[in-house]
Protein backbone atom coordinates (compact mmCIF):
# COMPACT_ATOMS: atom_id res chain seq x y z
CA UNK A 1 77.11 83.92 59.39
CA UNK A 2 76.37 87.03 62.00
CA UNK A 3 77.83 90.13 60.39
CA UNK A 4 80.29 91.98 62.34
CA UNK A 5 81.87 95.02 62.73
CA UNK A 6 85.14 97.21 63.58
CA UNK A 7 82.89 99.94 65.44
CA UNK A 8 86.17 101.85 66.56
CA UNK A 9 89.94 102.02 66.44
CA UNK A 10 92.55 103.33 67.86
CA UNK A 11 96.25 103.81 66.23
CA UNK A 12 99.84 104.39 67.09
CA UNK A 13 102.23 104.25 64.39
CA UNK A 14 105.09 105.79 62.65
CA UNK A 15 102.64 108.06 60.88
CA UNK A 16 101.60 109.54 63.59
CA UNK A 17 98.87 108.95 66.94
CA UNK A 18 94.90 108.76 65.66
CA UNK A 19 92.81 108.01 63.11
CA UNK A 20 93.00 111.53 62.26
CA UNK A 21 96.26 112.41 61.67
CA UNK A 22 97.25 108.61 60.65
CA UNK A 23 95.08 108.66 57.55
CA UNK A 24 96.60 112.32 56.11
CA UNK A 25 99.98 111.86 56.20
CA UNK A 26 98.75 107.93 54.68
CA UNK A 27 96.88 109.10 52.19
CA UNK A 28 100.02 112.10 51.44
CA UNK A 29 102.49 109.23 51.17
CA UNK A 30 104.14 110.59 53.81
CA UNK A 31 107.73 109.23 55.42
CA UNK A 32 108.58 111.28 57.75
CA UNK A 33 108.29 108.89 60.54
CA UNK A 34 111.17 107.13 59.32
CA UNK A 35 114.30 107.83 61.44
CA UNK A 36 118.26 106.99 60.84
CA UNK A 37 119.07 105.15 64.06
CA UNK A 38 123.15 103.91 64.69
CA UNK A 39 122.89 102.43 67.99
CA UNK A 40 120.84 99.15 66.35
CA UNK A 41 123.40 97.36 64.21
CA UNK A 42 126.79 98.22 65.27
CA UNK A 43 128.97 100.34 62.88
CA UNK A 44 125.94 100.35 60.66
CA UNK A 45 123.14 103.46 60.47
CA UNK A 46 119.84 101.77 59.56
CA UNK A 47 116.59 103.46 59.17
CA UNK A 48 113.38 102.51 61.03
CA UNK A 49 109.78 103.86 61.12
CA UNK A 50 109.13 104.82 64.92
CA UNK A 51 106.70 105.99 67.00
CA UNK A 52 107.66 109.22 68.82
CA UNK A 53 104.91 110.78 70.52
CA UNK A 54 104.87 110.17 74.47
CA UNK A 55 103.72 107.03 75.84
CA UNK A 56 101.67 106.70 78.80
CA UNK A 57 102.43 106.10 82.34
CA UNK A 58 101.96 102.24 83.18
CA UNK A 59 99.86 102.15 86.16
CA UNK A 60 101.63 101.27 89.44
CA UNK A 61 99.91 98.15 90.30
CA UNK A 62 100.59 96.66 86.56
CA UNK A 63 104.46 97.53 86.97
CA UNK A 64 105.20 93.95 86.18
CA UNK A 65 103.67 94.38 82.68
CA UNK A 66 105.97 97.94 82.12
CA UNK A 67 107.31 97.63 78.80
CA UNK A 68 107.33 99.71 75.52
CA UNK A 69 104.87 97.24 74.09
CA UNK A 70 102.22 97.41 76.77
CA UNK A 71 102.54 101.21 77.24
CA UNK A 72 102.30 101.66 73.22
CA UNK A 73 98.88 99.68 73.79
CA UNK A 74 97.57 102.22 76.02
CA UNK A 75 98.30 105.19 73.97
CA UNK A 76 96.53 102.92 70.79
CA UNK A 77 93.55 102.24 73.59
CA UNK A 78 93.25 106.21 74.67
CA UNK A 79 91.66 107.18 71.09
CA UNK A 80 88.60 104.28 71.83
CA UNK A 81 88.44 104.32 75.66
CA UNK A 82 84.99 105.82 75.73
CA UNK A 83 83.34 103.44 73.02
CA UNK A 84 85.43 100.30 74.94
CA UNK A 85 83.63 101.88 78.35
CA UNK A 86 80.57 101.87 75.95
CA UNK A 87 80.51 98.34 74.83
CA UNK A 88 81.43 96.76 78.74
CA UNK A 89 78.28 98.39 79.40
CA UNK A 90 76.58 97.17 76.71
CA UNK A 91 78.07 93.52 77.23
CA UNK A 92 79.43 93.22 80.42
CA UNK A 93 83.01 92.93 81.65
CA UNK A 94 83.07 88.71 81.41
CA UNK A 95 81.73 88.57 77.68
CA UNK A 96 84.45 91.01 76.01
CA UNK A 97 87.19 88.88 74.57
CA UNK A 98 90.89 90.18 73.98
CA UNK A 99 92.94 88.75 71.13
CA UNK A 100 96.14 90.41 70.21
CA UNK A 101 98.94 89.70 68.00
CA UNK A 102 102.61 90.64 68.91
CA UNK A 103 106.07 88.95 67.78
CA UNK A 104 108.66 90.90 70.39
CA UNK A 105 106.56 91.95 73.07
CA UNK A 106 108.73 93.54 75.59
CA UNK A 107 111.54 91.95 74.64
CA UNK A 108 113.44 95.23 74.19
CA UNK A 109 113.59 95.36 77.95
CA UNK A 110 114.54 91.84 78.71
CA UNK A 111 117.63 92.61 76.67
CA UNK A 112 118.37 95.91 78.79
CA UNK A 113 117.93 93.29 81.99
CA UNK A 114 120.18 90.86 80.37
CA UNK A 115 122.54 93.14 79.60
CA UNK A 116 122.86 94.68 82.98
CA UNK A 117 122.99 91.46 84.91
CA UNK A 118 125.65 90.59 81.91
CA UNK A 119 127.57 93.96 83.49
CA UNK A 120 126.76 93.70 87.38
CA UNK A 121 125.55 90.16 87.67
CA UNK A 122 122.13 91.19 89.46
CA UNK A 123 118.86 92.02 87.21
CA UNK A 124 117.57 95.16 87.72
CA UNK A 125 114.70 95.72 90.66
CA UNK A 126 112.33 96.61 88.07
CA UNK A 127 112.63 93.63 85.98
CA UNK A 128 109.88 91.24 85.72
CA UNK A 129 109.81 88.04 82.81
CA UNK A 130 106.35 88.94 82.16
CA UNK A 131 107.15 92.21 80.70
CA UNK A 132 108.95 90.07 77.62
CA UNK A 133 106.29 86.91 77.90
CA UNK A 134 104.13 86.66 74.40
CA UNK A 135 100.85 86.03 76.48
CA UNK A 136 101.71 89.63 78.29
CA UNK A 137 99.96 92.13 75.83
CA UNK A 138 96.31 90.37 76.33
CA UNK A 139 96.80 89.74 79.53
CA UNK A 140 98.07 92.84 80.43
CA UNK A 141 95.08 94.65 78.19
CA UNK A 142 92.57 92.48 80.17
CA UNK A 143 93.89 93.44 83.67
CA UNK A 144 94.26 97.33 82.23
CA UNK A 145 90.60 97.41 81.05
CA UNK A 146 89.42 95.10 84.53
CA UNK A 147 87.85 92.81 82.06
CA UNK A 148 87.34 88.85 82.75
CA UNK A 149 86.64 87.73 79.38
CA UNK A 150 88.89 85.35 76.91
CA UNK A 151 92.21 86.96 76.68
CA UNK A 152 95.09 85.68 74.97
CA UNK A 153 98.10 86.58 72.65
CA UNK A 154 99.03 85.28 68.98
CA UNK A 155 102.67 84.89 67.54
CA UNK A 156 102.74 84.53 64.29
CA UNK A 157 105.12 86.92 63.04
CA UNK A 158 103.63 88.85 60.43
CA UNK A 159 100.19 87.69 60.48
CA UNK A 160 99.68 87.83 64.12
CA UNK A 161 97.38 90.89 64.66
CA UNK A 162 95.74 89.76 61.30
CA UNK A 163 95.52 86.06 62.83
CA UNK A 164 94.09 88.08 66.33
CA UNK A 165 91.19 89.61 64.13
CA UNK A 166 90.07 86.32 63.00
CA UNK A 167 90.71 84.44 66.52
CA UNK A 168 88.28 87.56 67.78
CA UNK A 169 85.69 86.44 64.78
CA UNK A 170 85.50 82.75 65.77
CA UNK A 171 84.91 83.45 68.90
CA UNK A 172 81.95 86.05 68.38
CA UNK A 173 80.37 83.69 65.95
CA UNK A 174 80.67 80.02 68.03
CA UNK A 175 78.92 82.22 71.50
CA UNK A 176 82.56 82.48 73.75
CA UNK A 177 81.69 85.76 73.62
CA UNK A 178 79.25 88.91 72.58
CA UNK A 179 82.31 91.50 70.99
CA UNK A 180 86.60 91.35 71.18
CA UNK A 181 88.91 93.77 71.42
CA UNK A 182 91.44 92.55 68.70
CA UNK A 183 94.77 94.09 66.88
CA UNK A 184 98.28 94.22 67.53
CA UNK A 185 101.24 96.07 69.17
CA UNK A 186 105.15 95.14 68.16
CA UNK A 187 108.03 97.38 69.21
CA UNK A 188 111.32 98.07 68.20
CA UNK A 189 114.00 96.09 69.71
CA UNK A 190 117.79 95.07 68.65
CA UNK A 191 116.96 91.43 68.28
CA UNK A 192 114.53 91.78 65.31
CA UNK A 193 116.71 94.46 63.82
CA UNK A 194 119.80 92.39 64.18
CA UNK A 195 117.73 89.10 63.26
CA UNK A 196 116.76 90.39 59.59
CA UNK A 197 120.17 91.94 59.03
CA UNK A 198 121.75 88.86 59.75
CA UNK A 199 119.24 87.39 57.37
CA UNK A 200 120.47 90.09 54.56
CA UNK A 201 116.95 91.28 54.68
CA UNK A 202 116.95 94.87 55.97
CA UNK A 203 117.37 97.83 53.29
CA UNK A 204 120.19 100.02 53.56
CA UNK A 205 117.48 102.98 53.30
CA UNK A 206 113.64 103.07 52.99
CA UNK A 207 112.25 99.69 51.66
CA UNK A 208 111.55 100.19 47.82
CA UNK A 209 108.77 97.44 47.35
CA UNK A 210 108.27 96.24 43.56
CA UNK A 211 111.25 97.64 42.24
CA UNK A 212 114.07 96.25 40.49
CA UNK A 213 116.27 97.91 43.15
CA UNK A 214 114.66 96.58 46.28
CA UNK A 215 116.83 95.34 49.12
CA UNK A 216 115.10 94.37 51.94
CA UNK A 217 112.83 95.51 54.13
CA UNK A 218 112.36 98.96 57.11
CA UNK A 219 111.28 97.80 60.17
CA UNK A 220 108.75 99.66 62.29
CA UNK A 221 106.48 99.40 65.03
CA UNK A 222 102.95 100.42 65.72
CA UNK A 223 100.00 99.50 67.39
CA UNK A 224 96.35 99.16 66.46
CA UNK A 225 93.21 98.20 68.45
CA UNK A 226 89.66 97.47 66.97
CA UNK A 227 86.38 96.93 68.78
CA UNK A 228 84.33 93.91 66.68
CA UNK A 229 80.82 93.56 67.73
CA UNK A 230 77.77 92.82 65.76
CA UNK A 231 76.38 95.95 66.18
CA UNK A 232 75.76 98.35 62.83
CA UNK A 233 78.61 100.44 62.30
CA UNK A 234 80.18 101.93 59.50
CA UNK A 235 83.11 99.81 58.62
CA UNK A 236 82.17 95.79 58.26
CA UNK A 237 84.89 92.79 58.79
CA UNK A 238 83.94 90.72 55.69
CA UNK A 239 86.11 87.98 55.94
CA UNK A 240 89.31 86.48 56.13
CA UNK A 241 91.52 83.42 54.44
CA UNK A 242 94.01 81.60 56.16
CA UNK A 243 96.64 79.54 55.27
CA UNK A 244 100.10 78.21 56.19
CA UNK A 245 101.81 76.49 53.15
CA UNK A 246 105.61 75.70 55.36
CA UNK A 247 106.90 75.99 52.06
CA UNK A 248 110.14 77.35 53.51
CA UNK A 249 111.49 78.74 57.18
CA UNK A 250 111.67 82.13 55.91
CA UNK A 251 110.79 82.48 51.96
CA UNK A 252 107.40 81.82 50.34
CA UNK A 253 106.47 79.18 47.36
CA UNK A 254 107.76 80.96 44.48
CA UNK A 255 104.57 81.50 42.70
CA UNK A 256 102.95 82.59 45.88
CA UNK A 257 100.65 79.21 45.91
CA UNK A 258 99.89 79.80 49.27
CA UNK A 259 99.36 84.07 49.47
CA UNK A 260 96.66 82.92 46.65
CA UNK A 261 94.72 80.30 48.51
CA UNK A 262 94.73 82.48 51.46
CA UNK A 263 93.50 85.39 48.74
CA UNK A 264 91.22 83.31 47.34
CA UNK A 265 89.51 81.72 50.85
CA UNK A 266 88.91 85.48 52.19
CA UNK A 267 86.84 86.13 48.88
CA UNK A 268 84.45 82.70 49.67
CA UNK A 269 84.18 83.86 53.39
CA UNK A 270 83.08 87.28 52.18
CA UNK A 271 80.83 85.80 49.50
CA UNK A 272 82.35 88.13 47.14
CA UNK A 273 84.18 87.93 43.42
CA UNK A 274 87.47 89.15 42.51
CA UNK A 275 86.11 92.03 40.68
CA UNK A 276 84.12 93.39 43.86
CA UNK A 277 87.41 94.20 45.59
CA UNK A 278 88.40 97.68 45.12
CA UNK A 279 91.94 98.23 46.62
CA UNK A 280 94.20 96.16 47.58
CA UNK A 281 96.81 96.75 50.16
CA UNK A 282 100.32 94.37 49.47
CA UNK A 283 102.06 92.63 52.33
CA UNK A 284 104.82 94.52 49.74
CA UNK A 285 108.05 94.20 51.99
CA UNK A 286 110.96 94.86 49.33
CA UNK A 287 112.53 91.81 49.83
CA UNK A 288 113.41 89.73 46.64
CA UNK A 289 110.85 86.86 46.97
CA UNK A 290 108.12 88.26 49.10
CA UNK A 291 107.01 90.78 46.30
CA UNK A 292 107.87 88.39 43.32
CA UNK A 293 106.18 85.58 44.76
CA UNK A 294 103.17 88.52 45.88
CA UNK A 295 102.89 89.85 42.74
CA UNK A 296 101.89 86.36 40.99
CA UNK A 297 99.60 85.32 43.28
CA UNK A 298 97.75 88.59 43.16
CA UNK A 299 97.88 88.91 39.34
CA UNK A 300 96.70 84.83 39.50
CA UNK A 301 93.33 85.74 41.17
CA UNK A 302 92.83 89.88 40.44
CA UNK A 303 94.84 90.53 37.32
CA UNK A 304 96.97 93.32 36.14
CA UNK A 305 94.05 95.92 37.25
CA UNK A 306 93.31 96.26 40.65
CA UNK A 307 95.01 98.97 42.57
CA UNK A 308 97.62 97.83 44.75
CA UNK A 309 99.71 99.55 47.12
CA UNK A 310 102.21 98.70 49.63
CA UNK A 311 102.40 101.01 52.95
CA UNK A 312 105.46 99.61 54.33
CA UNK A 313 107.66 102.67 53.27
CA UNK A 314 105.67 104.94 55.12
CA UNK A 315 105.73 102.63 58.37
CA UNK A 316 108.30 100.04 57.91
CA UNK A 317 107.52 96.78 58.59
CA UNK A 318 105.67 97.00 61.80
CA UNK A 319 105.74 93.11 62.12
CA UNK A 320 103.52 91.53 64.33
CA UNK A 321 101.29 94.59 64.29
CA UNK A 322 101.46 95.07 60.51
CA UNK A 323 98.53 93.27 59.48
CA UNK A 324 96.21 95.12 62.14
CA UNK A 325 97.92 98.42 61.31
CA UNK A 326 97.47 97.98 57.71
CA UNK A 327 93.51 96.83 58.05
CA UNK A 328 93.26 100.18 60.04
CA UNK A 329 94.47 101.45 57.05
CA UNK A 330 91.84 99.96 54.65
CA UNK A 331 89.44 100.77 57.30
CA UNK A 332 90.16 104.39 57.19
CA UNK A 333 90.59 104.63 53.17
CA UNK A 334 86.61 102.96 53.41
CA UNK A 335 85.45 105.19 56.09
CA UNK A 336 83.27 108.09 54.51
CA UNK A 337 84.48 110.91 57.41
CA UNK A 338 88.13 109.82 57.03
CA UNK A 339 89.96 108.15 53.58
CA UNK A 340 86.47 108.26 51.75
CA UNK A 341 87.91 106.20 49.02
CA UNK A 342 91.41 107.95 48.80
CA UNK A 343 94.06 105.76 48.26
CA UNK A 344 97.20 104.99 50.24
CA UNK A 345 100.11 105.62 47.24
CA UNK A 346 102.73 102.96 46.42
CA UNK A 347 105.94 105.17 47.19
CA UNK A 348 109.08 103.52 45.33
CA UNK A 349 111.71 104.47 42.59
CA UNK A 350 109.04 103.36 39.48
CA UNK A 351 112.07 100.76 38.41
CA UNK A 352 109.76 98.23 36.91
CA UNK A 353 111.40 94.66 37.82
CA UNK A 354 110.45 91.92 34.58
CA UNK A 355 110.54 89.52 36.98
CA UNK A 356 107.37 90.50 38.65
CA UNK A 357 103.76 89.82 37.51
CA UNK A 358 102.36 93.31 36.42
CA UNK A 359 100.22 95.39 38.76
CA UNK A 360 98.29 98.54 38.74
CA UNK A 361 100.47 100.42 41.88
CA UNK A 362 98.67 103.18 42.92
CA UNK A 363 100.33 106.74 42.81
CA UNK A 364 99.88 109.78 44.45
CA UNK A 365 96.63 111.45 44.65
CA UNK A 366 94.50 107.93 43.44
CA UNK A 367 91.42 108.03 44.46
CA UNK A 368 88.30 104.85 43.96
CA UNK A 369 84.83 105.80 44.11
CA UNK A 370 83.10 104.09 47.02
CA UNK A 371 79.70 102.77 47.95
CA UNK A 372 77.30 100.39 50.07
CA UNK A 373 79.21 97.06 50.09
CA UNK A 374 82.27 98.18 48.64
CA UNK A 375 85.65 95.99 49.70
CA UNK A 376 89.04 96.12 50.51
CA UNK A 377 91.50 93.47 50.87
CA UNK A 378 94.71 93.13 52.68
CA UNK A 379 97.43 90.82 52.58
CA UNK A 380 99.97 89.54 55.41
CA UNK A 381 102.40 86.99 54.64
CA UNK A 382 104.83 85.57 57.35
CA UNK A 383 107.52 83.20 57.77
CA UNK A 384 107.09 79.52 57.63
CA UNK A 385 104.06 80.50 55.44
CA UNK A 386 101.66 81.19 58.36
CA UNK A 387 99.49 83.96 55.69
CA UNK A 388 96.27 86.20 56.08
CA UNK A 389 94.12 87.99 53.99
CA UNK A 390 91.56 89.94 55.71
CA UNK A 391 88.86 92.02 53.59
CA UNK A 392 87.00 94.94 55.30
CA UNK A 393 84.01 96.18 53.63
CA UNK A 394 81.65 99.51 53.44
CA UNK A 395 78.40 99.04 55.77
């Protein structure tokens, strides 16, 4: 198997714009990106991580791509343009792959459209379907970047950026191409928000994952982008397990059967044992049966040891980009110039629920020493059972 590498990435996400910035305020538990918003479920505040920082100006002659999704992409892509520029000159423009995971694409402005033409009967001039299309955020990054390679989009809720990563893999390793561009971008939008409430499933404040109090989840939006090549760098993509159990629409198997085979399938791809993993991050959503069923299936295969740590309450869910945003994250705890082995903290109430298998959640100020070959693992469960782990290593 050729080993491979995240040579670069570039972030956007409730905790703030960079790798920089992103990994202080993660590794200080930080929530400030979390913001009370009352225009998303009517008569209802509801609190959501967001990105606030300006986003860039879409291009004119891409204006039928314009959409919160595609311009958060291009603030993500700003922090790596110069090693992306790098590595087309290195491969060339038709042997760069793009795989990207999204679940609402622009979908926030296809309701605005909708709405309007609900109002006035006409769509507005600057409405185009392909803003809201799932295939738009690769095809749109291709076109951006004036690439001709593979490009194409995956939807699988949760797991889609994490799904992306290991799309970009395959490819790399059967010859469709010499390095990918791979991640994730999801935006806020009222369907999703009003979607989970009507599933009972959002929190009436931050998400409080492993707790005895938890209610449901904070939803959030990022965006992460990776460059995977095989050439040295300092963060290595180890491997990945993949599974999809269809246990249930929305709820997994209640012992987490299939968050363990997907667990236990990154650790053979990565040729590693359970007791070479030194973090873990938690797909840890605060819902009732994500972080039961979690909990078992990672205290099946790790035991009560490991430290664990969900980020969602510093992000909220950031849904189809969550597992790319939260592999950032394990890149940047492994990264000796950034997290250097500092770990994200699990920020809840400390209400232990008996009902959960027992884990070691990290708290604030944690900190794992870190060498040559050491591993991370995260986890990204979605609905219908469609689960990734993904395990990033030291170089």
């Amino acid at each position: 198997m050729t080993n491979l590498y995240l040579t670069a990435v570039g972030l956007a996400t409730p905790l703030g714009v960079g790798k920089g910035e992103v990994c202080e305020n993660l590794i200080n538990g930080s929530t400030a990106g979390l913001r009370l918003h009352d225009d998303y479920i009517k008569g209802s505040e509801v609190l959501l991580g967001e990105v606030t920082q300006p986003l860039p100006e879409m291009p004119a002659h891409l204006s039928t791509f314009d959409s919160r999704n595609c311009r958060m992409l291009i603030l993500a892509l700003q922090e790596i343009a110069a090693e992306v520029e790098a590595t087309v000159q290195r491969f060339g423009r038709d042997r760069i792959a793009i795989v990207l995971g999204t679940s609402t694409s622009g979908l926030d402005e296809g309701e605005a459209a909708f709405s309007q033409r609900v109002k006035t009967g006409a769509w507005p001039d600057t409405f185009s379907y392909a803003q809201q299309e799932t295939g738009s955020p690769a095809e749109f990054l291709a076109q951006y970047l004036g690439l001709d390679g593979v490009a194409y989009t995956i939807a699988t809720a949760c797991s889609s950026s994490g799904k992306a990563m290991a799309a970009g893999r395959r490819l790399i390793e059967t010859g469709v191409c010499d390095a990918a561009i791979v991640g994730g971008c999801d935006t806020l939008c009222h369907l999703t928000v009003y979607g989970f409430n009507a599933l009972e499933a959002v929190s009436k404040g931050r998400c409080n994952p492993s707790s005895v109090h938890r209610d449901g989840i904070t939803i959030g939006e990022g965006a992460a982008l990776f460059i995977l090549t095989p050439d040295a760098g300092d963060i290595r993509f180890m491997g990945a397990g993949e599974t999809s159990d269809a246990y249930h629409i929305s709820a997994p198997h209640p012992q987490g059967d299939g968050a363990r085979a997907a667990m236990e399938a990154a650790l053979a791809d990565a040729g590693l044992k359970s007791d070479q993993i030194a973090y873990l991050n938690l797909h840890g959503t605060a819902t009732e049966h994500n972080d039961r069923a979690e909990s078992h299936a990672v205290h099946a295969v790790f035991g009560p040891d490991l430290p664990c740590s969900s980020t969602k309450p510093m992000t909220g869910h950031m849904l189809g980009a969550a597992a790319g945003g939260e592999a950032a994250f394990l890149w940047l705890t492994l990264h000796p110039a950034y997290g250097n082995g500092r770990l994200p903290p699990h920020i809840w109430d400390g209400a232990v629920d008996p009902e959960l298998a027992p884990l070691n959640l990290v708290p604030m100020g944690a900190s794992t020493p870190l060498e040559k070959g050491s591993a991370m693992l995260s986890n990204s469960f979605a609905f219908s059972g469609s689960n990734i782990a993904l395990i990033l290593g030291r170089a």
